[in-house]
Protein backbone atom coordinates (compact mmCIF):
# COMPACT_ATOMS: atom_id res chain seq x y z
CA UNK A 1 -88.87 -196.11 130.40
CA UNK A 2 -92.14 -194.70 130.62
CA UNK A 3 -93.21 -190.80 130.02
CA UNK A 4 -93.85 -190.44 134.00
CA UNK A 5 -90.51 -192.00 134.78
CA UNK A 6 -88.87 -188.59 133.14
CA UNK A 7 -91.71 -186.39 134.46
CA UNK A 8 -90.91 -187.46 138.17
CA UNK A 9 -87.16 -186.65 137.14
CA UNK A 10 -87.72 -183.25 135.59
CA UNK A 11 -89.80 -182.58 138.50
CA UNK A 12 -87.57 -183.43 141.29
CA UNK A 13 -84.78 -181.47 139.06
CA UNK A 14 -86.61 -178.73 138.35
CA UNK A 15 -87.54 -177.76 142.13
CA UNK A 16 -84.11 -177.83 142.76
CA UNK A 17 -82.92 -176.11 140.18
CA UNK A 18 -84.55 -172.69 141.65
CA UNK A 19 -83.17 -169.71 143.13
CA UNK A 20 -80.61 -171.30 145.37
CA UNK A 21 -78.29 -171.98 142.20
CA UNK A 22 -77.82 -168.45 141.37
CA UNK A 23 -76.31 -167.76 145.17
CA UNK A 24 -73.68 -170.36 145.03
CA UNK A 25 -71.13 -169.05 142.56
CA UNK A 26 -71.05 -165.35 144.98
CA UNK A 27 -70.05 -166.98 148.32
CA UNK A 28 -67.98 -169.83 146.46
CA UNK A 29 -65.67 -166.58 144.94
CA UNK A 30 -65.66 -165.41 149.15
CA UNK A 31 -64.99 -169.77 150.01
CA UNK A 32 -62.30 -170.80 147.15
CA UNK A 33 -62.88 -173.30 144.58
CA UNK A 34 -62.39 -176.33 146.57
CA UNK A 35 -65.21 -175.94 149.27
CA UNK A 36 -67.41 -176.05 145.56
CA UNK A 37 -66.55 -179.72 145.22
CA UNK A 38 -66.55 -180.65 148.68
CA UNK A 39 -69.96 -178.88 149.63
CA UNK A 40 -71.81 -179.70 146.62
CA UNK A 41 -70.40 -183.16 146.35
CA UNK A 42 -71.32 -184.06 149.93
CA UNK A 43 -74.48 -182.18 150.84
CA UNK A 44 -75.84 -183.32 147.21
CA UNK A 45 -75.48 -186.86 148.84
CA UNK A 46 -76.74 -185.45 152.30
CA UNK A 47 -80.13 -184.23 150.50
CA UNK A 48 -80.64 -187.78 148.19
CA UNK A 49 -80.54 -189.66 151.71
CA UNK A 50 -82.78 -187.03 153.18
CA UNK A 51 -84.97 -187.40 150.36
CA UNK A 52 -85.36 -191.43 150.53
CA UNK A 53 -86.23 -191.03 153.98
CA UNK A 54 -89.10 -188.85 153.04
CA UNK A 55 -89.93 -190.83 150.66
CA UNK A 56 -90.18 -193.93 152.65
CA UNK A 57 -92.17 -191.79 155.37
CA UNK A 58 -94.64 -190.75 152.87
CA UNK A 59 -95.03 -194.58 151.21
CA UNK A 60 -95.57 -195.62 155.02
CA UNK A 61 -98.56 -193.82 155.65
CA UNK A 62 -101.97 -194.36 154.10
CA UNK A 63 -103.01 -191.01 153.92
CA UNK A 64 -100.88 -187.97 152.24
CA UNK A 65 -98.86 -186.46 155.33
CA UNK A 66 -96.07 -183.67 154.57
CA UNK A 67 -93.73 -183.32 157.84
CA UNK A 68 -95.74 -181.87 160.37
CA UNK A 69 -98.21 -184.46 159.57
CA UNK A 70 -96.17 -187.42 159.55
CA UNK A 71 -94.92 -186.54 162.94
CA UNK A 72 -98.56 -186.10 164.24
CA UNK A 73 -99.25 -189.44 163.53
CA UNK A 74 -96.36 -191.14 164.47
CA UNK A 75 -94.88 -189.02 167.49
CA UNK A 76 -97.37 -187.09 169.01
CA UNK A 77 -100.18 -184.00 168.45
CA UNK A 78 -98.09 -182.12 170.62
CA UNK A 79 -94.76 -182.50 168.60
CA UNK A 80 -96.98 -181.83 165.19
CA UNK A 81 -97.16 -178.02 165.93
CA UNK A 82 -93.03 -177.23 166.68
CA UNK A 83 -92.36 -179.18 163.20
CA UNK A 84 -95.37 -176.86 161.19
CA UNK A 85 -93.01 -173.86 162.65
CA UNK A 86 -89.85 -175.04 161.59
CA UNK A 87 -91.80 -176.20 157.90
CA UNK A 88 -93.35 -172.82 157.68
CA UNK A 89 -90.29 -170.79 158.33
CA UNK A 90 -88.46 -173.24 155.41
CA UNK A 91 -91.21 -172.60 153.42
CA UNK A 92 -91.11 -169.03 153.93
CA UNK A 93 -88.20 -168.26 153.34
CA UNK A 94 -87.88 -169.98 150.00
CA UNK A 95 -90.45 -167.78 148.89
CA UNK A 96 -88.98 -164.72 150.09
CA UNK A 97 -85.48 -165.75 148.59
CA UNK A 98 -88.04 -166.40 145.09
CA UNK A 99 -90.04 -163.28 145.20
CA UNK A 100 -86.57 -161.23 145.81
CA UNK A 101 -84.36 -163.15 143.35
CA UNK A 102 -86.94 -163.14 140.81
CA UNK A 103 -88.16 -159.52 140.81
CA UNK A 104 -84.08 -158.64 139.57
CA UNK A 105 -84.30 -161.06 136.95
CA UNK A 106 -87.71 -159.37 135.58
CA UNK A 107 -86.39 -156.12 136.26
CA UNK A 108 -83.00 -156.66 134.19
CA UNK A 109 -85.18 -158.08 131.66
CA UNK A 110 -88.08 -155.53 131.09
CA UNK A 111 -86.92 -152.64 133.03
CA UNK A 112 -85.02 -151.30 129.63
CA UNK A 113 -88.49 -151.15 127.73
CA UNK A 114 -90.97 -150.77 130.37
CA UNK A 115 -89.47 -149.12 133.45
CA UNK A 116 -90.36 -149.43 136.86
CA UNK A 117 -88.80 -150.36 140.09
CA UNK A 118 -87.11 -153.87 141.65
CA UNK A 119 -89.93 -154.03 143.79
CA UNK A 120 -92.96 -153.52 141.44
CA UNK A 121 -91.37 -156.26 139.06
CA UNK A 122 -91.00 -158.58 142.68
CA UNK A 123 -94.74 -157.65 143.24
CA UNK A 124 -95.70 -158.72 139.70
CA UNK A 125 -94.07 -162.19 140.30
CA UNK A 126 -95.63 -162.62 143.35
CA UNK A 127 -98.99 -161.24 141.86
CA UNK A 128 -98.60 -164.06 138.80
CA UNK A 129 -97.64 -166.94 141.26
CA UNK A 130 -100.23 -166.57 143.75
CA UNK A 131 -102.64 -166.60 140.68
CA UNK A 132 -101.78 -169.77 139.67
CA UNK A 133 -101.81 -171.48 142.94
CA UNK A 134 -105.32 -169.72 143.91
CA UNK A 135 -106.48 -171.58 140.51
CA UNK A 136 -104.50 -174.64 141.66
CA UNK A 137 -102.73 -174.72 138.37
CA UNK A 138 -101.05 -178.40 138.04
CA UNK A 139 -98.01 -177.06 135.07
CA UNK A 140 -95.41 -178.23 137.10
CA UNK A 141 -94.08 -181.67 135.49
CA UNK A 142 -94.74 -180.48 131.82
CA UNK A 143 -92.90 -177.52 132.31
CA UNK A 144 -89.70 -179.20 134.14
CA UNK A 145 -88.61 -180.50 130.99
CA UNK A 146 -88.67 -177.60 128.81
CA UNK A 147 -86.30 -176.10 131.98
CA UNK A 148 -84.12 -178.80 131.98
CA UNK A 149 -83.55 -178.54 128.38
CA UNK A 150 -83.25 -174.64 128.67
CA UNK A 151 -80.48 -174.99 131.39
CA UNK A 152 -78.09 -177.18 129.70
CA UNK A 153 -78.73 -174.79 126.36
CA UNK A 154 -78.14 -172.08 129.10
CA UNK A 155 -74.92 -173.37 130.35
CA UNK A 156 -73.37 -174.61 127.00
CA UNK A 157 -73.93 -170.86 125.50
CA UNK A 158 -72.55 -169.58 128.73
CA UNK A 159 -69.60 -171.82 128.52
CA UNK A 160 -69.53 -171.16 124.42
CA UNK A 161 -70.10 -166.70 124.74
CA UNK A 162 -67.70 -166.37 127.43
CA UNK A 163 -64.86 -169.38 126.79
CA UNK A 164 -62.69 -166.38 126.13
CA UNK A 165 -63.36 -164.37 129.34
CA UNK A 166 -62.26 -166.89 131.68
CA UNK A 167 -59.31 -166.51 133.43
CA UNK A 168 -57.82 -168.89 135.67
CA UNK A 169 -56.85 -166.16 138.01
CA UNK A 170 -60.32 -165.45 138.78
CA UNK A 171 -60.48 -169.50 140.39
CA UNK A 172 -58.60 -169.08 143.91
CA UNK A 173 -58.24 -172.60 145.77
CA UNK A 174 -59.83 -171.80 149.46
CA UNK A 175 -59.90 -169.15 152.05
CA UNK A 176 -60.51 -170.31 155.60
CA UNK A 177 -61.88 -167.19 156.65
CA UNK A 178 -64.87 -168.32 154.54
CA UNK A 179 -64.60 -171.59 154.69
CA UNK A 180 -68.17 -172.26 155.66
CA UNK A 181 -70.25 -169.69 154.14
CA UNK A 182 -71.16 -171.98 151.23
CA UNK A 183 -72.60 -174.54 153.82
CA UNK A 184 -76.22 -172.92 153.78
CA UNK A 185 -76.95 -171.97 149.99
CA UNK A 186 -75.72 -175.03 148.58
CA UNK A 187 -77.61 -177.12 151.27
CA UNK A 188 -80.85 -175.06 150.10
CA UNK A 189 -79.94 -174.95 146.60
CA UNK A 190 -79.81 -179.17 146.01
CA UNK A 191 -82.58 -179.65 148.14
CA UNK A 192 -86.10 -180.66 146.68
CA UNK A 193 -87.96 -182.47 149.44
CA UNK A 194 -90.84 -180.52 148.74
CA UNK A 195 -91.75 -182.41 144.87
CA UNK A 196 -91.42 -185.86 146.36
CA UNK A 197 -95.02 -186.01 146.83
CA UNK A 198 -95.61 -185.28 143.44
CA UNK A 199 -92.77 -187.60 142.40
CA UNK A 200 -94.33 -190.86 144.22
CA UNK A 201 -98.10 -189.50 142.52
CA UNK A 202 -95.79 -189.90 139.16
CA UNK A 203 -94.95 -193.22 139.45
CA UNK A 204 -97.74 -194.74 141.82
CA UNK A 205 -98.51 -197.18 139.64
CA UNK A 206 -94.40 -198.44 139.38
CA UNK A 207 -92.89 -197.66 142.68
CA UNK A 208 -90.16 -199.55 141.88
CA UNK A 209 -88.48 -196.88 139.81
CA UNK A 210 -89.07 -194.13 142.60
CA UNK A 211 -85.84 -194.48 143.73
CA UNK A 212 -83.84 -194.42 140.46
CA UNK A 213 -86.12 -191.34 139.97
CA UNK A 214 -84.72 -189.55 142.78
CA UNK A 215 -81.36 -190.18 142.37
CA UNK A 216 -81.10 -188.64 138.64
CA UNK A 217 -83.89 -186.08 139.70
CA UNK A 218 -80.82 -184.89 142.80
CA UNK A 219 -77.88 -185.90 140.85
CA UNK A 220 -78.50 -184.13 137.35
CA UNK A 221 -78.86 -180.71 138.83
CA UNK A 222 -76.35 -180.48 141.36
CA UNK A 223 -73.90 -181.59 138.36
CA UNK A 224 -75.43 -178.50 136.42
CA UNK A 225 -75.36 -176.60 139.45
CA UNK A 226 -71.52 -177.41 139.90
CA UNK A 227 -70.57 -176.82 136.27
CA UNK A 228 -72.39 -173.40 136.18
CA UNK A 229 -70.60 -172.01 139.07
CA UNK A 230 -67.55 -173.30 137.72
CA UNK A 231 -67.84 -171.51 134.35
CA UNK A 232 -69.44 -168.42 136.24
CA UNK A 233 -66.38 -167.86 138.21
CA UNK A 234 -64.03 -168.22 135.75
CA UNK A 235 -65.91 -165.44 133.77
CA UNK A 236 -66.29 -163.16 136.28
CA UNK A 237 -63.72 -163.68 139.29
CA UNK A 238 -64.01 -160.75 141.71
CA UNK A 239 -67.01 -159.11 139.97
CA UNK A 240 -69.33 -162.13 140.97
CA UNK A 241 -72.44 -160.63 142.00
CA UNK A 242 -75.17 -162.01 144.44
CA UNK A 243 -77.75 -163.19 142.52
CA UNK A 244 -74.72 -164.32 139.16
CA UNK A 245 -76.34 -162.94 136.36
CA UNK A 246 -75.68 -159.23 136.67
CA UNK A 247 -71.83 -159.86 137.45
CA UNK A 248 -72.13 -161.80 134.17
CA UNK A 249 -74.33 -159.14 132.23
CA UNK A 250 -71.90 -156.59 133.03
CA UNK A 251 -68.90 -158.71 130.90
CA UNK A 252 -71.38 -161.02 128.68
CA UNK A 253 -73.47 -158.15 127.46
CA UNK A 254 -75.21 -159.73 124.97
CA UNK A 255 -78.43 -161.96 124.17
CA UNK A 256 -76.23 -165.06 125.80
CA UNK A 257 -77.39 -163.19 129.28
CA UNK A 258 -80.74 -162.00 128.44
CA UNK A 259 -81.72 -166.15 127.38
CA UNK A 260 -80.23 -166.84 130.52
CA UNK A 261 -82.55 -164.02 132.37
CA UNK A 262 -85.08 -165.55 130.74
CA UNK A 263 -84.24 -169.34 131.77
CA UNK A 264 -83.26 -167.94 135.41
CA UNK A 265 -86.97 -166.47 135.55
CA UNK A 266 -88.27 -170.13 134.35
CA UNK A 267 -86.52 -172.05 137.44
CA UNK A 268 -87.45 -169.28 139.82
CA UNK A 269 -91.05 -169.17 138.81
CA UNK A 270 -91.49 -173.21 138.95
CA UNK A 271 -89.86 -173.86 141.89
CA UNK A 272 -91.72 -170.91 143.72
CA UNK A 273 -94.70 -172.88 142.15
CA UNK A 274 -93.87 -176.27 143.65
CA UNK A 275 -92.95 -174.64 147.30
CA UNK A 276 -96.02 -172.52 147.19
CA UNK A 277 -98.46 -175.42 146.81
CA UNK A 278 -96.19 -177.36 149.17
CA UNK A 279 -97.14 -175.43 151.78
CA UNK A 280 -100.63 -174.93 150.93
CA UNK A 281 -100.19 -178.85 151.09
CA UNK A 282 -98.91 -178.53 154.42
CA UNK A 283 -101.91 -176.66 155.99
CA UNK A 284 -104.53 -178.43 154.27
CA UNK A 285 -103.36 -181.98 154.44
CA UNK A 286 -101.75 -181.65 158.09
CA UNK A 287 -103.93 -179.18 159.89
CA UNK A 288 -107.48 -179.02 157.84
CA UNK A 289 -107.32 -175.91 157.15
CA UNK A 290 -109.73 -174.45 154.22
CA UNK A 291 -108.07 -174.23 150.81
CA UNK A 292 -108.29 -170.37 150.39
CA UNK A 293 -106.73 -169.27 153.98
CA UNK A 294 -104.09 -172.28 152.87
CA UNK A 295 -103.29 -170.24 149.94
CA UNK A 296 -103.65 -166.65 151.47
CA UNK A 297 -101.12 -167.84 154.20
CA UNK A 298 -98.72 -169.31 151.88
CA UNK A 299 -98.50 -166.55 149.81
CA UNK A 300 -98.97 -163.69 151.38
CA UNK A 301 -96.73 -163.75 154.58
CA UNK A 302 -93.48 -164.17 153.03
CA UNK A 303 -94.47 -161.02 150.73
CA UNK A 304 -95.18 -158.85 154.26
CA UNK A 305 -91.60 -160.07 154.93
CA UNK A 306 -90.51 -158.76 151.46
CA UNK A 307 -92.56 -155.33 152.30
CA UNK A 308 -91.05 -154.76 156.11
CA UNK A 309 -88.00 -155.22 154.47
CA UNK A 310 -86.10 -158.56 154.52
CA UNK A 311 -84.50 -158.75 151.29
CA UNK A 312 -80.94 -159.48 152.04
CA UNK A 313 -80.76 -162.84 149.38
CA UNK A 314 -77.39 -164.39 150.67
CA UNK A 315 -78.75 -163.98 154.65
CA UNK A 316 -82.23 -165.46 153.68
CA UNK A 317 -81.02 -168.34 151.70
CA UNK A 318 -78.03 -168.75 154.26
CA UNK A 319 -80.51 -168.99 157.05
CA UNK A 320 -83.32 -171.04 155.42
CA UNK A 321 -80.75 -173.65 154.22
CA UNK A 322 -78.61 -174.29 157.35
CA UNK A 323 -81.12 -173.54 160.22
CA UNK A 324 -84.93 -174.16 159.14
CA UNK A 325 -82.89 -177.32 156.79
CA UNK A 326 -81.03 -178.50 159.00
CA UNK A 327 -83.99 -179.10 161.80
CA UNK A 328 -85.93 -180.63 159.33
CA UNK A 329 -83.38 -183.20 158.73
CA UNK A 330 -82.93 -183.93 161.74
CA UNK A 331 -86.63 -184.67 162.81
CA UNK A 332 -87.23 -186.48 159.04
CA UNK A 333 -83.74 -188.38 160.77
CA UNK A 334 -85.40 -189.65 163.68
CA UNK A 335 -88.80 -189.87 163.04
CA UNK A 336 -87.66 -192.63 160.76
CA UNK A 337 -87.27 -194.82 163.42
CA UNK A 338 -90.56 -194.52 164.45
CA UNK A 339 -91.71 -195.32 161.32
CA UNK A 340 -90.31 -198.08 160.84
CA UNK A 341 -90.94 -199.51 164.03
CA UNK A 342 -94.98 -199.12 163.03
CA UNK A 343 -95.28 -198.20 159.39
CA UNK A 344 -99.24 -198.23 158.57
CA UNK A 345 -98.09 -199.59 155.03
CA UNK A 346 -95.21 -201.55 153.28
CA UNK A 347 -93.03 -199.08 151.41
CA UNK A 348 -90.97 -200.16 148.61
CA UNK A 349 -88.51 -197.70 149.38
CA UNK A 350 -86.59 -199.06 152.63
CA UNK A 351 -83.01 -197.22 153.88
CA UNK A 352 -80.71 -198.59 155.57
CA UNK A 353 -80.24 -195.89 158.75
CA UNK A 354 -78.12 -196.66 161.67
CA UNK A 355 -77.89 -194.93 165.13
CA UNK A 356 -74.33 -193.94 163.77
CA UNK A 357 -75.12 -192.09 161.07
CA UNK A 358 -78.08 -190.74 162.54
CA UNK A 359 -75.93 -188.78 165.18
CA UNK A 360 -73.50 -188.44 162.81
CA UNK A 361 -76.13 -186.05 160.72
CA UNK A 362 -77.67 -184.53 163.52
CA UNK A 363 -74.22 -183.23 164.62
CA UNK A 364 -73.53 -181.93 161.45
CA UNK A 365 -77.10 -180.25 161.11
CA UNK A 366 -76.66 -178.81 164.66
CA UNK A 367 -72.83 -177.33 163.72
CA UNK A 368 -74.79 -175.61 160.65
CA UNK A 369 -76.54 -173.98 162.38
CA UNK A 370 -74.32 -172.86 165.06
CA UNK A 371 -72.44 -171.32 162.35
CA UNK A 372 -75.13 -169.74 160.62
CA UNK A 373 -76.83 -168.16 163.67
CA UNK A 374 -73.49 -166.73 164.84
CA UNK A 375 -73.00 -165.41 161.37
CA UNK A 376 -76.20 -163.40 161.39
CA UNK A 377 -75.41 -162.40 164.99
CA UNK A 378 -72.42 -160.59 164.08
């Protein structure tokens, strides 16, 4: 196996492993134990398909598309500015889940010796990210190994610190009232649609491992993902907070939860990375639009969203998974067939999509968001 068969693996896992994981173990405690199997399980399965069909969109076309772009060309101009919303909103509110997420983590970490307020450490992040975009600083695929490595390390010290803390009491099997509040952050948390560009520039040159790529590159995180929450939980029941690790601090407090501040702060800041330039991608690739408004837009809307006052994590990532997710899947869904009724190019990556399943998704999709909306409604 070559070097750029792992870098297109620790890519793809390292954009998923991002904020989203550190939201799952909080409305899991409100869901029960089994939805954690039966979400993650399924919607880990949902998001490989999704991402082979983006995959074989993007190896259809000649030129580099993202969403909006792909459904330009094959659907209409008109059509190509409703999908930049829905992408922008997505994109946005990633951010705004990474700039909110990741200002606790630097504040649990350095407010003890430096001071300072949640929001000036969120500002800081922000600050550093859109620095490295505005340089256009590639460090993604180096750095997603190091992360990966850090995670497991993470979760065996986790599991090895706090073995004596868990209590089975603190697992309770489901709770219908809650049933589907997991839906949205773990359909967020395992997606990564945004690196596959990246992962088919990886392997360019053997396209034949793309798709073995994506499969570990979704697979190996959302088995992290699952045994993390499980071990969370078990540590710290009722006390679960929402963003994990200051429930955990509060009965771990030790160096075992400062290391995993610090790892926490590594996934946030790479994945906000990857989405960042994603959407700069977006504007620039899609809609021509110069490389320095791409990157003020980017960067700078979802932190007026932060300043005006949206930082609710569990609402943001509960929206942006189920709503803004679920209407991307269902136009990557059915602009599909248009693709592969006229693909400019022969991919090597070719699904197998039926009519059937296609509704099948797009019913599911459309009863996420049903929920979802209603939730924030009331």
């Amino acid at each position: 196996m070559s070097k750029n068969y792992f870098l297109a693996i620790a890519t793809l896992t390292g954009t998923i492993i991002g904020v989203g994981l550190f939201t799952i173990p909080f409305v899991i405690n409100q869901a029960g134990i089994l939805s954690l199997f039966i979400y993650m399980i399924g919607l880990a399965a949902i998001q490989y398909f999704l991402h082979l069909l983006f995959t074989e969109a993007f190896l259809s076309t000649h030129d580099r598309h993202r969403l909006p772009g792909l459904v330009g060309r094959y659907v209409g101009q008109k059509s190509k500015a409703y999908v930049l919303l829905v992408d922008m909103i997505s994109s946005y509110g990633s951010i705004l889940a990474y700039i909110i997420v990741g200002g606790l983590f630097l504040y649990q970490l350095l407010n003890p010796y430096l001071g300072g307020s949640v929001f000036l450490y969120s500002t800081g992040l922000f600050l550093l990210v859109s620095l490295i975009t505005f340089f256009d600083i590639k460090m993604i695929s180096g750095t997603e190994s190091i992360l990966t490595v850090g995670l497991i390390v993470a979760i065996g010290l986790i599991v090895w610190r706090g073995i004596g803390h868990i209590q089975l009491d603190n697992y309770h099997l489901i709770n219908w009232q809650h049933v589907f509040a997991p839906y949205g952050p773990i359909f967020f948390a395992v997606g990564g649609g945004a690196a596959i560009p990246e992962v088919c520039r990886l392997l360019d040159n053997e396209k034949k491992k793309i798709k073995s790529a994506i499969a570990w590159g979704t697979f190996i995180p959302a088995t992290l993902m699952l045994i993390f929450v499980l071990v969370v939980l078990g540590i710290t029941g009722g006390s679960t907070s929402p963003d994990t690790l200051a429930g955990l601090g509060a009965i771990l407090n030790d160096g075992v939860v400062f290391f995993c501040l610090i790892f926490g702060l590594i996934a946030i800041i790479t994945s906000y990375i990857v989405i960042a330039q994603g959407t700069e991608e977006i504007l620039e690739w899609d809609f021509k639009v110069s490389n320095k408004l791409a990157w003020f837009l980017a960067g700078f809307i979802p932190y007026f969203l932060f300043l005006v006052g949206w930082t609710d994590l569990i609402r943001v990532i509960s929206f942006t998974g189920a709503v803004t997710s679920g209407l991307s899947g269902i136009i990557l869904i059915w602009l599909i067939f248009k693709i592969k009724a006229k693909p400019e190019q022969v991919s090597v990556v070719n699904n197998k999509l039926t009519k059937l399943m296609a509704y099948f998704l797009s019913l599911l999709f459309i009863l996420g968001m049903i929920y979802e909306i209603g939730a924030i409604i009331n």
